[in-house]
Protein backbone atom coordinates (compact mmCIF):
# COMPACT_ATOMS: atom_id res chain seq x y z
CA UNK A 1 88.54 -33.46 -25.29
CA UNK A 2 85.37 -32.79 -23.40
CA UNK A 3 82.92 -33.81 -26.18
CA UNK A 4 85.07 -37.19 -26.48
CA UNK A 5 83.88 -38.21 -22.93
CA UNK A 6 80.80 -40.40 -22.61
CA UNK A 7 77.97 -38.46 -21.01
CA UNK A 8 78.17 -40.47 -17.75
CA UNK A 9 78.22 -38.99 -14.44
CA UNK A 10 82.21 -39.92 -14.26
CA UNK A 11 84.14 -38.72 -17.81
CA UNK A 12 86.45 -41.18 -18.79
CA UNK A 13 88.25 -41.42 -22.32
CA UNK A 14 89.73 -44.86 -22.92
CA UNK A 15 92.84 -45.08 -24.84
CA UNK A 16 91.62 -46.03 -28.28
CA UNK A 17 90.20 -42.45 -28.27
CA UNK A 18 93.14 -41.01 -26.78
CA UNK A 19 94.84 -42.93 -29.75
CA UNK A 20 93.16 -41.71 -32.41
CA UNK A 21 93.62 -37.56 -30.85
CA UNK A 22 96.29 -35.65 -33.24
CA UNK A 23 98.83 -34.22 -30.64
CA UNK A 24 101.17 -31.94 -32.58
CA UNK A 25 104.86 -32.86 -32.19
CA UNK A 26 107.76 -29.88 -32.47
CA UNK A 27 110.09 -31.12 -35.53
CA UNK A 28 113.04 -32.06 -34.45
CA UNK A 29 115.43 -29.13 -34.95
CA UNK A 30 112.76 -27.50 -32.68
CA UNK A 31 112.96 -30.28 -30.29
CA UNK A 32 116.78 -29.85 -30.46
CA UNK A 33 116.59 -26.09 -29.50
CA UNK A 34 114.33 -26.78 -27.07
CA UNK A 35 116.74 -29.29 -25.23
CA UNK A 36 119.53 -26.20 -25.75
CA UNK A 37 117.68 -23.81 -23.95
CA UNK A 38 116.76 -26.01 -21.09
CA UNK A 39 120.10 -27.41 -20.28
CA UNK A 40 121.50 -23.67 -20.51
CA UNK A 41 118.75 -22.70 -18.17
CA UNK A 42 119.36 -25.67 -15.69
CA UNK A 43 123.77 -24.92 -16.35
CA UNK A 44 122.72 -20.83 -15.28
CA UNK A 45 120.72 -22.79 -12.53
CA UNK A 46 123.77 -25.01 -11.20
CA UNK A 47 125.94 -21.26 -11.14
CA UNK A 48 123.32 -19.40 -9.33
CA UNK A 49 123.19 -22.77 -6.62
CA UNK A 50 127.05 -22.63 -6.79
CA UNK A 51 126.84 -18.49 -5.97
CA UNK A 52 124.56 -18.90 -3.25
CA UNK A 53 126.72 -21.56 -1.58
CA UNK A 54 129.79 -19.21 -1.64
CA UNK A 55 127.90 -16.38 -0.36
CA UNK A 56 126.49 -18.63 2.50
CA UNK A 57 130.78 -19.71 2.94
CA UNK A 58 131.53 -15.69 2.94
CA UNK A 59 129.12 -15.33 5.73
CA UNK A 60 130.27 -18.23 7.59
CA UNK A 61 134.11 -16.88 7.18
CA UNK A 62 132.94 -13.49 8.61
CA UNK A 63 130.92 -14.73 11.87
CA UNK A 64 134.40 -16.95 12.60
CA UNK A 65 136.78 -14.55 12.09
CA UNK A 66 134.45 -11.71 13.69
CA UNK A 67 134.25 -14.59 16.97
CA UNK A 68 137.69 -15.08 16.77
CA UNK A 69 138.72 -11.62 17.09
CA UNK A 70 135.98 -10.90 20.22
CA UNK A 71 138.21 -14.35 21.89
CA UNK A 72 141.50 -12.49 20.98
CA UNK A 73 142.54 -15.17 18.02
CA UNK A 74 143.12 -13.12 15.78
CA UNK A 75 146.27 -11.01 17.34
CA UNK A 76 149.00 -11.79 19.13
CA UNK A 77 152.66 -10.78 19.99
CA UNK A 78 154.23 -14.10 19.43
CA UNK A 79 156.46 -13.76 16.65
CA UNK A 80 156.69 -17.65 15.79
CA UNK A 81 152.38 -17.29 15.44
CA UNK A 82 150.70 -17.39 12.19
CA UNK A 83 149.63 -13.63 11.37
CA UNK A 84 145.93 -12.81 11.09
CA UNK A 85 146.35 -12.91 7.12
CA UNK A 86 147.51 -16.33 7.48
CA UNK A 87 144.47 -17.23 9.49
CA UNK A 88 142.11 -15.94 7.06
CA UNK A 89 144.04 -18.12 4.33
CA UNK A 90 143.45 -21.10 6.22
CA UNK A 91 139.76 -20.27 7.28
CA UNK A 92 139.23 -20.23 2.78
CA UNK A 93 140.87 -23.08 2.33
């Protein structure tokens, strides 16, 4: 594209030159593939997002139920409490 530009101290290439360049086009089954691979790579991409979320959730979960059990939350002799399994069930929910 170089030798297009006028030999001025500032290359510029106006558009009928730009027009008249040959820019090879993929057909379009090729175009089609194309589009299938990048919106399985972006799909993988939501997953791995969606992963990292639950693994920052897991962490969360632990540090609560780790604090809870340093305040004494997490036990208790009342009979008519929630046990610690039912705890953790609400902290997934």
């Amino acid at each position: 594209m170089e030798h297009y530009a006028p030999a001025t101290a500032q290359k510029n290439i106006n558009l009928a030159i730009l027009g008249a360049l040959d820019i090879p086009k993929p057909s379009i089954e090729e175009q089609r593939q194309i589009v299938e691979i990048l919106e399985k790579s972006l799909d993988n991409e939501s997953k791995v997002e969606d992963l990292i979320d639950l693994d920052d959730n897991i962490d969360l979960i632990k540090k609560s139920i780790l604090a809870k059990s340093f305040r004494g939350e997490l036990a208790s002799n009342d009979l008519n409490e929630d046990s610690s399994i039912e705890l953790i069930k609400d902290l997934v929910k």
